[in-house]
N, C-alpha and C. Protein backbone atom coordinates (compact mmCIF):
# COMPACT_ATOMS: atom_id res chain seq x y z
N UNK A 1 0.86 -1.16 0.00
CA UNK A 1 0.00 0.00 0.00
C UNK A 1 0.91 1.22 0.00
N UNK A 2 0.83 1.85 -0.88
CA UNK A 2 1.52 2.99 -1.27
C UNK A 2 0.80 4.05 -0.29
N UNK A 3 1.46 5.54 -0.57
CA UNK A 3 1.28 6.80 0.22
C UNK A 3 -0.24 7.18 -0.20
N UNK A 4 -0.79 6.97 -1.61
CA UNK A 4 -1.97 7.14 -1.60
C UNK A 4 -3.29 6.26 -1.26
N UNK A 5 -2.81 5.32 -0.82
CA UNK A 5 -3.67 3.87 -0.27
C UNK A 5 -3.85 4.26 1.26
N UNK A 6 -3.01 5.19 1.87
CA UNK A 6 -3.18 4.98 3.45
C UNK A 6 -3.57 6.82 3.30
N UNK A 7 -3.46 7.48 2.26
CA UNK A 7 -4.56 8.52 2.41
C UNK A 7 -5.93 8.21 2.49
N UNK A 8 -6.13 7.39 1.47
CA UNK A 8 -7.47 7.09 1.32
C UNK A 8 -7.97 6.24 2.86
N UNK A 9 -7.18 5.43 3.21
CA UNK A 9 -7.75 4.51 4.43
C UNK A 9 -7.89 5.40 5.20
N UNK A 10 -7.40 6.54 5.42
CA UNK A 10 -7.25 7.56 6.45
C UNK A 10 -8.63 8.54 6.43
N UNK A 11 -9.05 8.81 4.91
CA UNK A 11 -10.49 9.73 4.62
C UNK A 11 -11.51 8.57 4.83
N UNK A 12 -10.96 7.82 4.97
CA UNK A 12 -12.10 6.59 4.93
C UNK A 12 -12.89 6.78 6.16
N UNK A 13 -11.61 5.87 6.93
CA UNK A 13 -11.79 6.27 8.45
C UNK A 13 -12.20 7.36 9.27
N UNK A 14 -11.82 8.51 8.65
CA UNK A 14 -12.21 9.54 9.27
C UNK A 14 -14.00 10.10 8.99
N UNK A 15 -14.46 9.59 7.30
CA UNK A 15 -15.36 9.92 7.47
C UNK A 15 -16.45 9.23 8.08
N UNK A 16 -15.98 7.71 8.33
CA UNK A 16 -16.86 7.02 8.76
C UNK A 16 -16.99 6.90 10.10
N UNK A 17 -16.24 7.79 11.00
CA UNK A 17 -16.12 8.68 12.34
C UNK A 17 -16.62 9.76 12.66
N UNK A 18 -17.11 10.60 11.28
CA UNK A 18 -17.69 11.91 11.27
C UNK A 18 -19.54 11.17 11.30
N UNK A 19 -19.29 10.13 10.77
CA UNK A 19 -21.31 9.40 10.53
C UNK A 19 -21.23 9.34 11.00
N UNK A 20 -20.51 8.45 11.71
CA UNK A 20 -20.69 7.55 13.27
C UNK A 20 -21.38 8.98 14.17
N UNK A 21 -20.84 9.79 14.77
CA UNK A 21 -21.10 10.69 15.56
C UNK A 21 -22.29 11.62 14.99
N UNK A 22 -22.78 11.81 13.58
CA UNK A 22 -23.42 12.47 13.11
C UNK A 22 -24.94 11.68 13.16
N UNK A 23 -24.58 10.45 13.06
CA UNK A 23 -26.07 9.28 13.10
C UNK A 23 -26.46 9.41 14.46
N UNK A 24 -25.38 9.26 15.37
CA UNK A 24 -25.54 9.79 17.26
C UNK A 24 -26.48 10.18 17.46
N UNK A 25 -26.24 11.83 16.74
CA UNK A 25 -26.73 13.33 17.19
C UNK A 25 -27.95 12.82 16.40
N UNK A 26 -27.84 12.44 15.27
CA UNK A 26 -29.24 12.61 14.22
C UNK A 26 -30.41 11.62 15.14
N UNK A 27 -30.07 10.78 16.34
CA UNK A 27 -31.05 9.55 16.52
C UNK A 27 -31.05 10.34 18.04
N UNK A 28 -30.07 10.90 18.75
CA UNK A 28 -30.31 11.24 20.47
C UNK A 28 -30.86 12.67 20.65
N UNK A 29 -30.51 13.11 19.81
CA UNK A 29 -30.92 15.06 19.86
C UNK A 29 -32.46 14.82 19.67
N UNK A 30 -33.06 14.12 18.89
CA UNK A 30 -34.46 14.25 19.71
C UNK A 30 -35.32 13.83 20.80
N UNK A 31 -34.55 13.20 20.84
CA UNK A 31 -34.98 12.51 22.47
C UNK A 31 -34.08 12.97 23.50
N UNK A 32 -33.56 13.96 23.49
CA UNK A 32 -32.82 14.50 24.09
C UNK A 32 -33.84 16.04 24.19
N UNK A 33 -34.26 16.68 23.42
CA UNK A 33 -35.17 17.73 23.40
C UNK A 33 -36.47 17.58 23.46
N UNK A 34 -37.03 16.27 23.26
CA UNK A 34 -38.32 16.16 23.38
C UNK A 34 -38.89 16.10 24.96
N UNK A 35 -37.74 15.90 26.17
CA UNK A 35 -37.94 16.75 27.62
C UNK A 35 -38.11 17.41 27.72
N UNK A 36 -37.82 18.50 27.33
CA UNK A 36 -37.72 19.98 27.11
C UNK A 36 -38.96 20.55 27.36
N UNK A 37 -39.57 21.63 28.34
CA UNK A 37 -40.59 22.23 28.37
C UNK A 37 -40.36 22.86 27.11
N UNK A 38 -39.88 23.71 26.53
CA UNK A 38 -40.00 24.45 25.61
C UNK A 38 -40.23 23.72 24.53
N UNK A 39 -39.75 22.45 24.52
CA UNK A 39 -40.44 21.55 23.41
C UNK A 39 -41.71 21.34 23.64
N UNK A 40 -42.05 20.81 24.53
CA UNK A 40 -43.35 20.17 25.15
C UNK A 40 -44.53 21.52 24.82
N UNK A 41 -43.86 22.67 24.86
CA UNK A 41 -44.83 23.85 25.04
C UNK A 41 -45.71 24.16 26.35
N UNK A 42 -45.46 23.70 27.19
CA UNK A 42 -47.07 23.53 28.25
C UNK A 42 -46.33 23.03 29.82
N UNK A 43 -46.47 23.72 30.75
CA UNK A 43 -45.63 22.82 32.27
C UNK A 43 -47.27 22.28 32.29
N UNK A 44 -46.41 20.81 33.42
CA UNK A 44 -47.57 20.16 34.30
C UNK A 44 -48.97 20.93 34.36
N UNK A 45 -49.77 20.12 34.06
CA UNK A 45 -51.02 21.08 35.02
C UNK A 45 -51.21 20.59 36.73
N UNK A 46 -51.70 21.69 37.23
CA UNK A 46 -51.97 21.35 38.78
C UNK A 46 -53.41 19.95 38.25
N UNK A 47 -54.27 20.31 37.97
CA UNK A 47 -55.48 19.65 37.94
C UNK A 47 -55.66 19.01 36.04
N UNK A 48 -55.88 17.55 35.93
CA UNK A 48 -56.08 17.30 34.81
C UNK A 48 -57.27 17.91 33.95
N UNK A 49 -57.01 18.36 32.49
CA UNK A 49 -58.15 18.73 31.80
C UNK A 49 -59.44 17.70 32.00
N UNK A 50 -59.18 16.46 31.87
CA UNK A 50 -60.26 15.54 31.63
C UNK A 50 -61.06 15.46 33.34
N UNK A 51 -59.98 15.71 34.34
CA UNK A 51 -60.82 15.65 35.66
C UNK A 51 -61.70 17.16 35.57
N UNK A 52 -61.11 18.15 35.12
CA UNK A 52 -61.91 19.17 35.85
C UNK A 52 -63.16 19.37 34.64
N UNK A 53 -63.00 18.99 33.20
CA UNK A 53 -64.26 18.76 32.66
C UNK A 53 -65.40 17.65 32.96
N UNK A 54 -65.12 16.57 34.14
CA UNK A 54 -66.09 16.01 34.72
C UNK A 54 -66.35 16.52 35.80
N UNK A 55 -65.81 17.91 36.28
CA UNK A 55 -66.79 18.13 37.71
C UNK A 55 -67.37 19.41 36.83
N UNK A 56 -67.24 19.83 35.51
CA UNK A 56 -68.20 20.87 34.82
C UNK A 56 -69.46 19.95 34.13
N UNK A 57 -69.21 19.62 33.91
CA UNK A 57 -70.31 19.13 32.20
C UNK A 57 -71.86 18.78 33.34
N UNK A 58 -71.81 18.35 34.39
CA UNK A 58 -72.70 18.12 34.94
C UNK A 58 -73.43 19.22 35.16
N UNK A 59 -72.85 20.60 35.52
CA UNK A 59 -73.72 21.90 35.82
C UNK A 59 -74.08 22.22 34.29
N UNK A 60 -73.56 21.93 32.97
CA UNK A 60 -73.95 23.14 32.16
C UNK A 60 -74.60 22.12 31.20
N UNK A 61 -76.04 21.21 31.31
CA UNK A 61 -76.59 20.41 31.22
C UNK A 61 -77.94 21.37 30.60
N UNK A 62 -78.94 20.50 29.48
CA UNK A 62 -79.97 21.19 28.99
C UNK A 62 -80.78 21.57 30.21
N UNK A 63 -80.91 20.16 31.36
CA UNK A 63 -82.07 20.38 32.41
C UNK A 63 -81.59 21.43 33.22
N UNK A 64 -80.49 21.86 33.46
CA UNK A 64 -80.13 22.93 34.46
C UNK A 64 -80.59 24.20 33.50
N UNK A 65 -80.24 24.15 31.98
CA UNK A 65 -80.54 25.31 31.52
C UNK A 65 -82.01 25.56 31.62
N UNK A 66 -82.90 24.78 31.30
CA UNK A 66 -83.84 24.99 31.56
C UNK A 66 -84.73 25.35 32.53
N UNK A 67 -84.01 24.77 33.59
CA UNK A 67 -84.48 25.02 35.28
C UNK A 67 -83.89 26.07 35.63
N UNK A 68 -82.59 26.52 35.04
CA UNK A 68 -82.68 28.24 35.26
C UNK A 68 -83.36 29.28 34.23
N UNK A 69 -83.68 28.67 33.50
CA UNK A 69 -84.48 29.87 32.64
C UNK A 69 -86.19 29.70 33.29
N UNK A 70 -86.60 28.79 34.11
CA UNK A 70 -87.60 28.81 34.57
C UNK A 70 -87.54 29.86 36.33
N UNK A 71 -86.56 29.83 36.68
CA UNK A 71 -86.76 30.50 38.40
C UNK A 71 -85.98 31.84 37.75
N UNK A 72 -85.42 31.89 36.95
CA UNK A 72 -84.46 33.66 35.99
C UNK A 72 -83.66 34.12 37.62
N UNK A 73 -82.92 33.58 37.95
CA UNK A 73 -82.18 33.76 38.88
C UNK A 73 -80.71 34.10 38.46
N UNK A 74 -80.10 35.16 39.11
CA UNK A 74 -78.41 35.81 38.72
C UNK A 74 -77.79 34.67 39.19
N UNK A 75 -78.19 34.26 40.42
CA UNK A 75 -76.85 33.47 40.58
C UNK A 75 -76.93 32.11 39.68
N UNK A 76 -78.19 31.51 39.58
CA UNK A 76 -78.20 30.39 38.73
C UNK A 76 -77.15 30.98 37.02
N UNK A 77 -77.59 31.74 36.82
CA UNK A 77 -77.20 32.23 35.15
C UNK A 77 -75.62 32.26 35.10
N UNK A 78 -74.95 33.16 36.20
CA UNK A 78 -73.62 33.60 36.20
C UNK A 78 -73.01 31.72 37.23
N UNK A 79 -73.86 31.05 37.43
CA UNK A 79 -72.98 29.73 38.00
C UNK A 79 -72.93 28.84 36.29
N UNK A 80 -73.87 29.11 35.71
CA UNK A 80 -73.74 27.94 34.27
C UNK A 80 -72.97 28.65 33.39
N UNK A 81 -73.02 30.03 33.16
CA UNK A 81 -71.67 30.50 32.68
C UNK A 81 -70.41 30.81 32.61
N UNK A 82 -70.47 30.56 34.04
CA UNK A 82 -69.00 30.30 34.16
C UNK A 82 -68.43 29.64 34.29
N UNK A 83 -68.97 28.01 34.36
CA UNK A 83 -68.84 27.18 34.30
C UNK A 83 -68.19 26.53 32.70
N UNK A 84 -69.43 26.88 31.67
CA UNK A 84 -69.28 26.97 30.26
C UNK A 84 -68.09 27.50 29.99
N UNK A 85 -67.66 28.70 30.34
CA UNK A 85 -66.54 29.45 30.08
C UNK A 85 -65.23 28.88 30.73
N UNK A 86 -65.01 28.54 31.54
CA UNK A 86 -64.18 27.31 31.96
C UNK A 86 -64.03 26.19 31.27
N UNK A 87 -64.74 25.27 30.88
CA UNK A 87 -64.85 24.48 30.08
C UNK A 87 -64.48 24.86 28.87
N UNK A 88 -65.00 25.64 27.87
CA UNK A 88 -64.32 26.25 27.19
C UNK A 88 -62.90 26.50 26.65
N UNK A 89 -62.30 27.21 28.50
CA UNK A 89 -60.91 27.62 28.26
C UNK A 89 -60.35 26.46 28.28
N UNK A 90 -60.81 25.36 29.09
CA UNK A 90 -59.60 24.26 28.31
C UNK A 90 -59.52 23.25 27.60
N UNK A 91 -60.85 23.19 26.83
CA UNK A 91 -60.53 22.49 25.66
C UNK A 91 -60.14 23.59 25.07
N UNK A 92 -59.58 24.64 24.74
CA UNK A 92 -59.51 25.60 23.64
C UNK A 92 -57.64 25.45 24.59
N UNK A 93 -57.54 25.43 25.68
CA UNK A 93 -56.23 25.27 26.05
C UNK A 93 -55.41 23.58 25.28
N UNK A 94 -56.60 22.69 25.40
CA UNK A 94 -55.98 21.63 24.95
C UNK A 94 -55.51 21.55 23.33
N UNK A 95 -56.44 22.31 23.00
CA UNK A 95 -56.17 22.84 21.27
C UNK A 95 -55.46 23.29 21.27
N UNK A 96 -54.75 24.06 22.07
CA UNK A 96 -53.47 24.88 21.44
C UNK A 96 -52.19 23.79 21.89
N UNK A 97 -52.30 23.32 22.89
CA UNK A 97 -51.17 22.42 23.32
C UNK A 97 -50.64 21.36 22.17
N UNK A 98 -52.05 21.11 21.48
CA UNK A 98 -52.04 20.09 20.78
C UNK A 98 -51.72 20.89 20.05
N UNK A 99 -52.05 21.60 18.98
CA UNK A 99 -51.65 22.53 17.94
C UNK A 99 -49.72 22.41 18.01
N UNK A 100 -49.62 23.34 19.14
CA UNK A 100 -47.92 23.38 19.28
C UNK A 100 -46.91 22.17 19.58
N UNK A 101 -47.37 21.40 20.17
CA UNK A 101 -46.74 20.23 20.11
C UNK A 101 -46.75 19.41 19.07
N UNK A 102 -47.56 19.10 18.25
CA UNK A 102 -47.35 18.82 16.55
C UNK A 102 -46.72 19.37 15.74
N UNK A 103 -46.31 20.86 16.05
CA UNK A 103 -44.97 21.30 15.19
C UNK A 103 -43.89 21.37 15.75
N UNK A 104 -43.77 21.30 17.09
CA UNK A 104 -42.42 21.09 17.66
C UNK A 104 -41.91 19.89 17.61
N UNK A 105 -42.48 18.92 18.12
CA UNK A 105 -42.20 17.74 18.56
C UNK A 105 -41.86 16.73 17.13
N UNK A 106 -43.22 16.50 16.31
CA UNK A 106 -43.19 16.11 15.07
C UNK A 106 -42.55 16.24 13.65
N UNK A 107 -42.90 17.12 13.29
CA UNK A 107 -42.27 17.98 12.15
C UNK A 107 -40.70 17.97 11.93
N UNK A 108 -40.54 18.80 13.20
CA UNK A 108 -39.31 19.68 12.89
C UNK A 108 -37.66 18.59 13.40
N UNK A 109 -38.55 17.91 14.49
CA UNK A 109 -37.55 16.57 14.73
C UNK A 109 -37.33 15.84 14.16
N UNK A 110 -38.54 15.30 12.97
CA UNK A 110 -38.63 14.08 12.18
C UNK A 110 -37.51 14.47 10.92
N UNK A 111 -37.50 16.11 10.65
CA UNK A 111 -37.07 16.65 9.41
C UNK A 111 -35.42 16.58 9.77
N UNK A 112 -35.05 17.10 11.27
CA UNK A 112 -33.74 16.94 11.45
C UNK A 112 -32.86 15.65 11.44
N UNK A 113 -33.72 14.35 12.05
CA UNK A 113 -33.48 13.26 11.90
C UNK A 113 -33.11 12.25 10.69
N UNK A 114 -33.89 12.70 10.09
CA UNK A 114 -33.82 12.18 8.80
C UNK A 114 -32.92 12.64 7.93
N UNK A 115 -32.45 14.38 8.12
CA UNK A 115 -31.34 14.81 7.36
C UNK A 115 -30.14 14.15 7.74
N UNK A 116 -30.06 14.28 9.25
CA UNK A 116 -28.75 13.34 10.27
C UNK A 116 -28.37 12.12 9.47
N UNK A 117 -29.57 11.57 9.28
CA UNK A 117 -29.00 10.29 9.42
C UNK A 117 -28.43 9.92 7.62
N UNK A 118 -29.79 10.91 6.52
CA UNK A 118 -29.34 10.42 5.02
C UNK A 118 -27.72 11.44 4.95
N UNK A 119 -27.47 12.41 5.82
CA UNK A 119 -26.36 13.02 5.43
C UNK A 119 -24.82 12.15 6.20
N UNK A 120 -25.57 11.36 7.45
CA UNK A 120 -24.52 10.34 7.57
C UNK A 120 -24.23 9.26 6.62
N UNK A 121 -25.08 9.09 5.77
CA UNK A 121 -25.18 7.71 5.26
C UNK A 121 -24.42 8.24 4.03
N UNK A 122 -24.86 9.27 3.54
CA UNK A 122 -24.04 9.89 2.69
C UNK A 122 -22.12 9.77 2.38
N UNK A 123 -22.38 10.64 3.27
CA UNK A 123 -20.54 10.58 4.01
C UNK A 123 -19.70 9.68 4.30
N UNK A 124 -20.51 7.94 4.35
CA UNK A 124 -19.70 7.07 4.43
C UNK A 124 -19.56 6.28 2.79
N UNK A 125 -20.19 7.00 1.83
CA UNK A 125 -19.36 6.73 0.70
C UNK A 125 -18.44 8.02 0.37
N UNK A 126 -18.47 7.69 -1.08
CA UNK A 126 -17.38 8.85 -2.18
C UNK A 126 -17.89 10.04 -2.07
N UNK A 127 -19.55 10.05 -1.88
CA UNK A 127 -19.69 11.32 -1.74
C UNK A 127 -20.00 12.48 -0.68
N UNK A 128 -18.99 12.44 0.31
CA UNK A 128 -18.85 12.78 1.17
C UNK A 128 -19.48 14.26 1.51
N UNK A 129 -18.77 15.73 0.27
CA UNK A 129 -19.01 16.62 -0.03
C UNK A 129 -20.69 16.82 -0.25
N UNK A 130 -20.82 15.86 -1.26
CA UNK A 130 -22.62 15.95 -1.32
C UNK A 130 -23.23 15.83 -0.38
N UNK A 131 -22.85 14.77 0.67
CA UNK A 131 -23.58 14.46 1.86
C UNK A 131 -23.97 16.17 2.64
N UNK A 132 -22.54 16.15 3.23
CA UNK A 132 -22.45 17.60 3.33
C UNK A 132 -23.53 18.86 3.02
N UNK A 133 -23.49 18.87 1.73
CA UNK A 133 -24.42 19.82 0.38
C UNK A 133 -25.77 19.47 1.05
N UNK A 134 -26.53 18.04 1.40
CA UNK A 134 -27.38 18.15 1.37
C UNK A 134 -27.69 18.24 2.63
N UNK A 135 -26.88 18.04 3.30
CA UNK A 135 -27.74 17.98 5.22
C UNK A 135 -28.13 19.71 5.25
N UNK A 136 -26.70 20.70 4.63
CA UNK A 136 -26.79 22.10 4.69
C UNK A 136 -28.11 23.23 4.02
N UNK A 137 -28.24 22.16 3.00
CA UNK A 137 -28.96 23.26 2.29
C UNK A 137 -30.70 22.12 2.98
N UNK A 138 -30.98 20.89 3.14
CA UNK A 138 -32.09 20.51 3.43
C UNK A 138 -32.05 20.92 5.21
N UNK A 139 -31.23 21.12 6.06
CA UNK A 139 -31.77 21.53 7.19
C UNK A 139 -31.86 23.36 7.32
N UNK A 140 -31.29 24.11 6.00
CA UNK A 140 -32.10 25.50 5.84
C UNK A 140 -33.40 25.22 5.43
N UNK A 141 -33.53 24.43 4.73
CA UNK A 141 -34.72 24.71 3.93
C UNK A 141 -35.95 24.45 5.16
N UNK A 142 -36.01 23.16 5.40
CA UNK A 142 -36.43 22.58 7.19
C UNK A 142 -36.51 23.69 8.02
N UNK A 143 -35.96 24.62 8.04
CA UNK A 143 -35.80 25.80 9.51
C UNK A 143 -36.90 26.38 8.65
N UNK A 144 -36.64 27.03 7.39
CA UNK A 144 -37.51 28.29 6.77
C UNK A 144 -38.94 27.63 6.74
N UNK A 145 -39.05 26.58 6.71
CA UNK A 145 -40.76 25.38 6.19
C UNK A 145 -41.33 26.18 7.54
N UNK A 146 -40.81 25.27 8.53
CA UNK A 146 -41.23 25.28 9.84
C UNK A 146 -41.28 26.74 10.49
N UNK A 147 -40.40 27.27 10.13
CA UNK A 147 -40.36 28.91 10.80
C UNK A 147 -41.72 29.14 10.10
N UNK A 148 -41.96 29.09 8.79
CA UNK A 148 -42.71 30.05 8.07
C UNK A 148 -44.20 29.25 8.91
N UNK A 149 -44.27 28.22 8.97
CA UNK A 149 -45.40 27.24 9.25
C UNK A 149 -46.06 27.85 10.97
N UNK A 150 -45.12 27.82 11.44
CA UNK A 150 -44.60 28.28 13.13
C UNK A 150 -45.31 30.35 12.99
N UNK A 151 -45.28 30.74 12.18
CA UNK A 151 -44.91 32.23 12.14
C UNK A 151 -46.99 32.17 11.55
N UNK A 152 -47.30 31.34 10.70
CA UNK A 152 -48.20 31.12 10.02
C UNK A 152 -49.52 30.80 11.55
N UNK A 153 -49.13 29.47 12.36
CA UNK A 153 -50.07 29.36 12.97
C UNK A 153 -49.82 30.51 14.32
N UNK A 154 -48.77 31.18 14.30
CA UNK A 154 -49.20 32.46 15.57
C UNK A 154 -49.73 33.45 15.48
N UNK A 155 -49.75 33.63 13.53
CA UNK A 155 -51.10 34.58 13.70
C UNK A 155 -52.02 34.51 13.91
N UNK A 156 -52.40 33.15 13.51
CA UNK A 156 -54.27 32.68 13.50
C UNK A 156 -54.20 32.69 14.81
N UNK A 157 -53.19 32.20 15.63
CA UNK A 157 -53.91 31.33 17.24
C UNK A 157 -53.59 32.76 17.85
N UNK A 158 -52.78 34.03 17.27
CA UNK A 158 -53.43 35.55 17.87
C UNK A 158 -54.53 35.79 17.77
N UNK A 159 -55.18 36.03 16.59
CA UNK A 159 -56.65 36.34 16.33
C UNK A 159 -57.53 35.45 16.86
N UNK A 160 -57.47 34.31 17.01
CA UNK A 160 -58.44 33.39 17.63
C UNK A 160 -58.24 33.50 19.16
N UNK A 161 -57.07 33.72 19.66
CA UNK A 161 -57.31 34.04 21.22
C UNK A 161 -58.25 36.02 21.71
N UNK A 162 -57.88 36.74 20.69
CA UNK A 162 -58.11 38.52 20.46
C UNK A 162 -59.89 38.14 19.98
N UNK A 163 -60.17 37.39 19.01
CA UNK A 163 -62.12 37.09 19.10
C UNK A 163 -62.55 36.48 20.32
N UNK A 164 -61.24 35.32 21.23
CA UNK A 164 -62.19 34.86 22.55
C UNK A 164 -62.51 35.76 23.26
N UNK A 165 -61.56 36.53 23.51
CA UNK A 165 -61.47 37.69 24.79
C UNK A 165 -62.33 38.67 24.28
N UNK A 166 -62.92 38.88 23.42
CA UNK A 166 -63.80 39.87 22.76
C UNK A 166 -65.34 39.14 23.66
N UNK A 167 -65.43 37.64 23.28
CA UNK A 167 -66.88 37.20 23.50
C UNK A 167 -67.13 36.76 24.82
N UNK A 168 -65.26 36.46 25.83
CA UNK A 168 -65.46 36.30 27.08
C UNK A 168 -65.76 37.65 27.79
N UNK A 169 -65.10 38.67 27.21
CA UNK A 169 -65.34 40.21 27.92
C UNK A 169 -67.41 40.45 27.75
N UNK A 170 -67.47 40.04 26.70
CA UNK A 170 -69.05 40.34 26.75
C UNK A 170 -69.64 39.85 27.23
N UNK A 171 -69.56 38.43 27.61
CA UNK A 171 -70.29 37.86 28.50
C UNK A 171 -70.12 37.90 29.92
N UNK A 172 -69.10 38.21 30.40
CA UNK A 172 -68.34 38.40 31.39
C UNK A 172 -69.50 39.83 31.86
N UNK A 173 -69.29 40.67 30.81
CA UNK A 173 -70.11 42.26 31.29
C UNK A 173 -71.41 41.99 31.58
N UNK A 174 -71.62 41.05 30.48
CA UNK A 174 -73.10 40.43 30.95
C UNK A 174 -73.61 40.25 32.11
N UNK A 175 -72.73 39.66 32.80
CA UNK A 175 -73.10 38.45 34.15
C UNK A 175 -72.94 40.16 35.01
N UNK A 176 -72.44 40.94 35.24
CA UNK A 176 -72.49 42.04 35.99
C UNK A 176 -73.94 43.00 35.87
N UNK A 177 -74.53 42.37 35.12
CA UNK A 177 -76.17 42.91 34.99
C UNK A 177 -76.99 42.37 36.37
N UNK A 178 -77.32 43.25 36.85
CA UNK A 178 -78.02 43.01 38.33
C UNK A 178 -79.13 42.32 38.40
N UNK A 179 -80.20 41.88 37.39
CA UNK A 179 -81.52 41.16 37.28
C UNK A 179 -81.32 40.19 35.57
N UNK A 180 -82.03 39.18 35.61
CA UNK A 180 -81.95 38.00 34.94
C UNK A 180 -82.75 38.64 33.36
N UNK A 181 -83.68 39.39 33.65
CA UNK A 181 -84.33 40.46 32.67
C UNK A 181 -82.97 41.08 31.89
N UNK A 182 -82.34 41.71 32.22
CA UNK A 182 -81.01 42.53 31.41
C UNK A 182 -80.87 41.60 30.65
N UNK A 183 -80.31 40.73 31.32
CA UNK A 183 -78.95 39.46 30.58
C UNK A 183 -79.11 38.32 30.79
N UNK A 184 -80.02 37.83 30.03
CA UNK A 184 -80.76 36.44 30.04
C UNK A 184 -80.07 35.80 30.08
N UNK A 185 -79.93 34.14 30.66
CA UNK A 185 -78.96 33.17 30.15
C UNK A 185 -78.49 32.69 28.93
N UNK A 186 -79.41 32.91 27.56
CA UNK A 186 -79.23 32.61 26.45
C UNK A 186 -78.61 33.15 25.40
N UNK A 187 -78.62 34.81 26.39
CA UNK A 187 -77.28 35.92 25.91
C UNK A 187 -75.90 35.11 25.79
N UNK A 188 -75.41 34.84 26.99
CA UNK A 188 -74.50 34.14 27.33
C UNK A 188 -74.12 32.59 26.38
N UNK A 189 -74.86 32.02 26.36
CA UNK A 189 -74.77 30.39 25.94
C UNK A 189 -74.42 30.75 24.34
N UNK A 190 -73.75 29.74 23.36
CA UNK A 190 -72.98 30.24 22.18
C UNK A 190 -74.88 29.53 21.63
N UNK A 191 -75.21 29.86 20.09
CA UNK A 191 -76.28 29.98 19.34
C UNK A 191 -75.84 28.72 18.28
């Protein structure tokens, strides 16, 4: 083996040391970030969504609506609406959790992974450089998808939180109406 036989064993080796460590990162870095509150989007809750929508759903029932639209009582009206409105906030909380955790978690990990690993696989042949070429230019492209995707759903889930607070403020003003005459219960309840 001549001087150019133990170059080559040498790029060999070396690149198949650069995969090695690059397949690592491409298979542990997401499971390595998928702990991550900031991945996760959301800390612990004190109280589970699914427990505290079974101690609601029982008050905001047709027969209660009805049995308060029969006695037109404030406190009956402002107890089923705020109840509703609770309920509300967290399935509309669970929507967003869910929303953001499908582009963090999913997407953007699956896209890095997959570059990791075809740009390792790459590198342990001849075409080392290409490998290279493509992890670079497919994990820009991956950032700009997802940024733009990421940038895309924070406007909507602005405006969709800026219309809640519009219809919780009104109903909210509602319930500060002193007699059941003002601000009926059916003001309140969605149509």
């Amino acid at each position: 083996m001549g001087i150019l036989g133990a170059i080559f064993n040498f790029r060999l080796a070396f690149y198949r040391q650069i995969s090695y460590w690059m397949a690592t990162a491409g298979l542990a870095l997401p499971l390595m970030i998928s702990g991550c509150v900031s991945v996760r989007g959301y800390p612990d809750r004190l109280i589970e969504p699914v427990d505290a929508l079974k101690e609601i759903k029982p008050i905001v029932t047709r027969q209660n609506i009805e049995a308060c639209n029969a006695v037109k009582t404030v406190y009956c009206r402002n107890h089923i609406l705020s109840a509703g409105m609770i309920g509300v906030d967290i399935n509309f909380s669970e929507f967003e959790r869910k929303l953001f955790k499908e582009n963090r978690e999913i997407s953007f990990l699956t896209t890095v992974t997959t570059l990791g690993l075809t740009t390792a696989g790459a590198m342990t042949g001849t075409a080392a450089l290409s490998g290279i070429a493509t992890g670079v230019v497919g994990g820009k492209e991956a950032f700009d998808k997802e940024i733009l995707l990421d940038q895309a759903k924070n406007a909507i889930h602005t405006q969709m939180r800026a219309l809640r607070q519009t219809v919780a403020n009104r109903i909210r003003y509602g319930m500060l109406k002193p007699t059941f005459e003002e601000y009926p219960l059916d003001a309140g309840l969605p149509h």
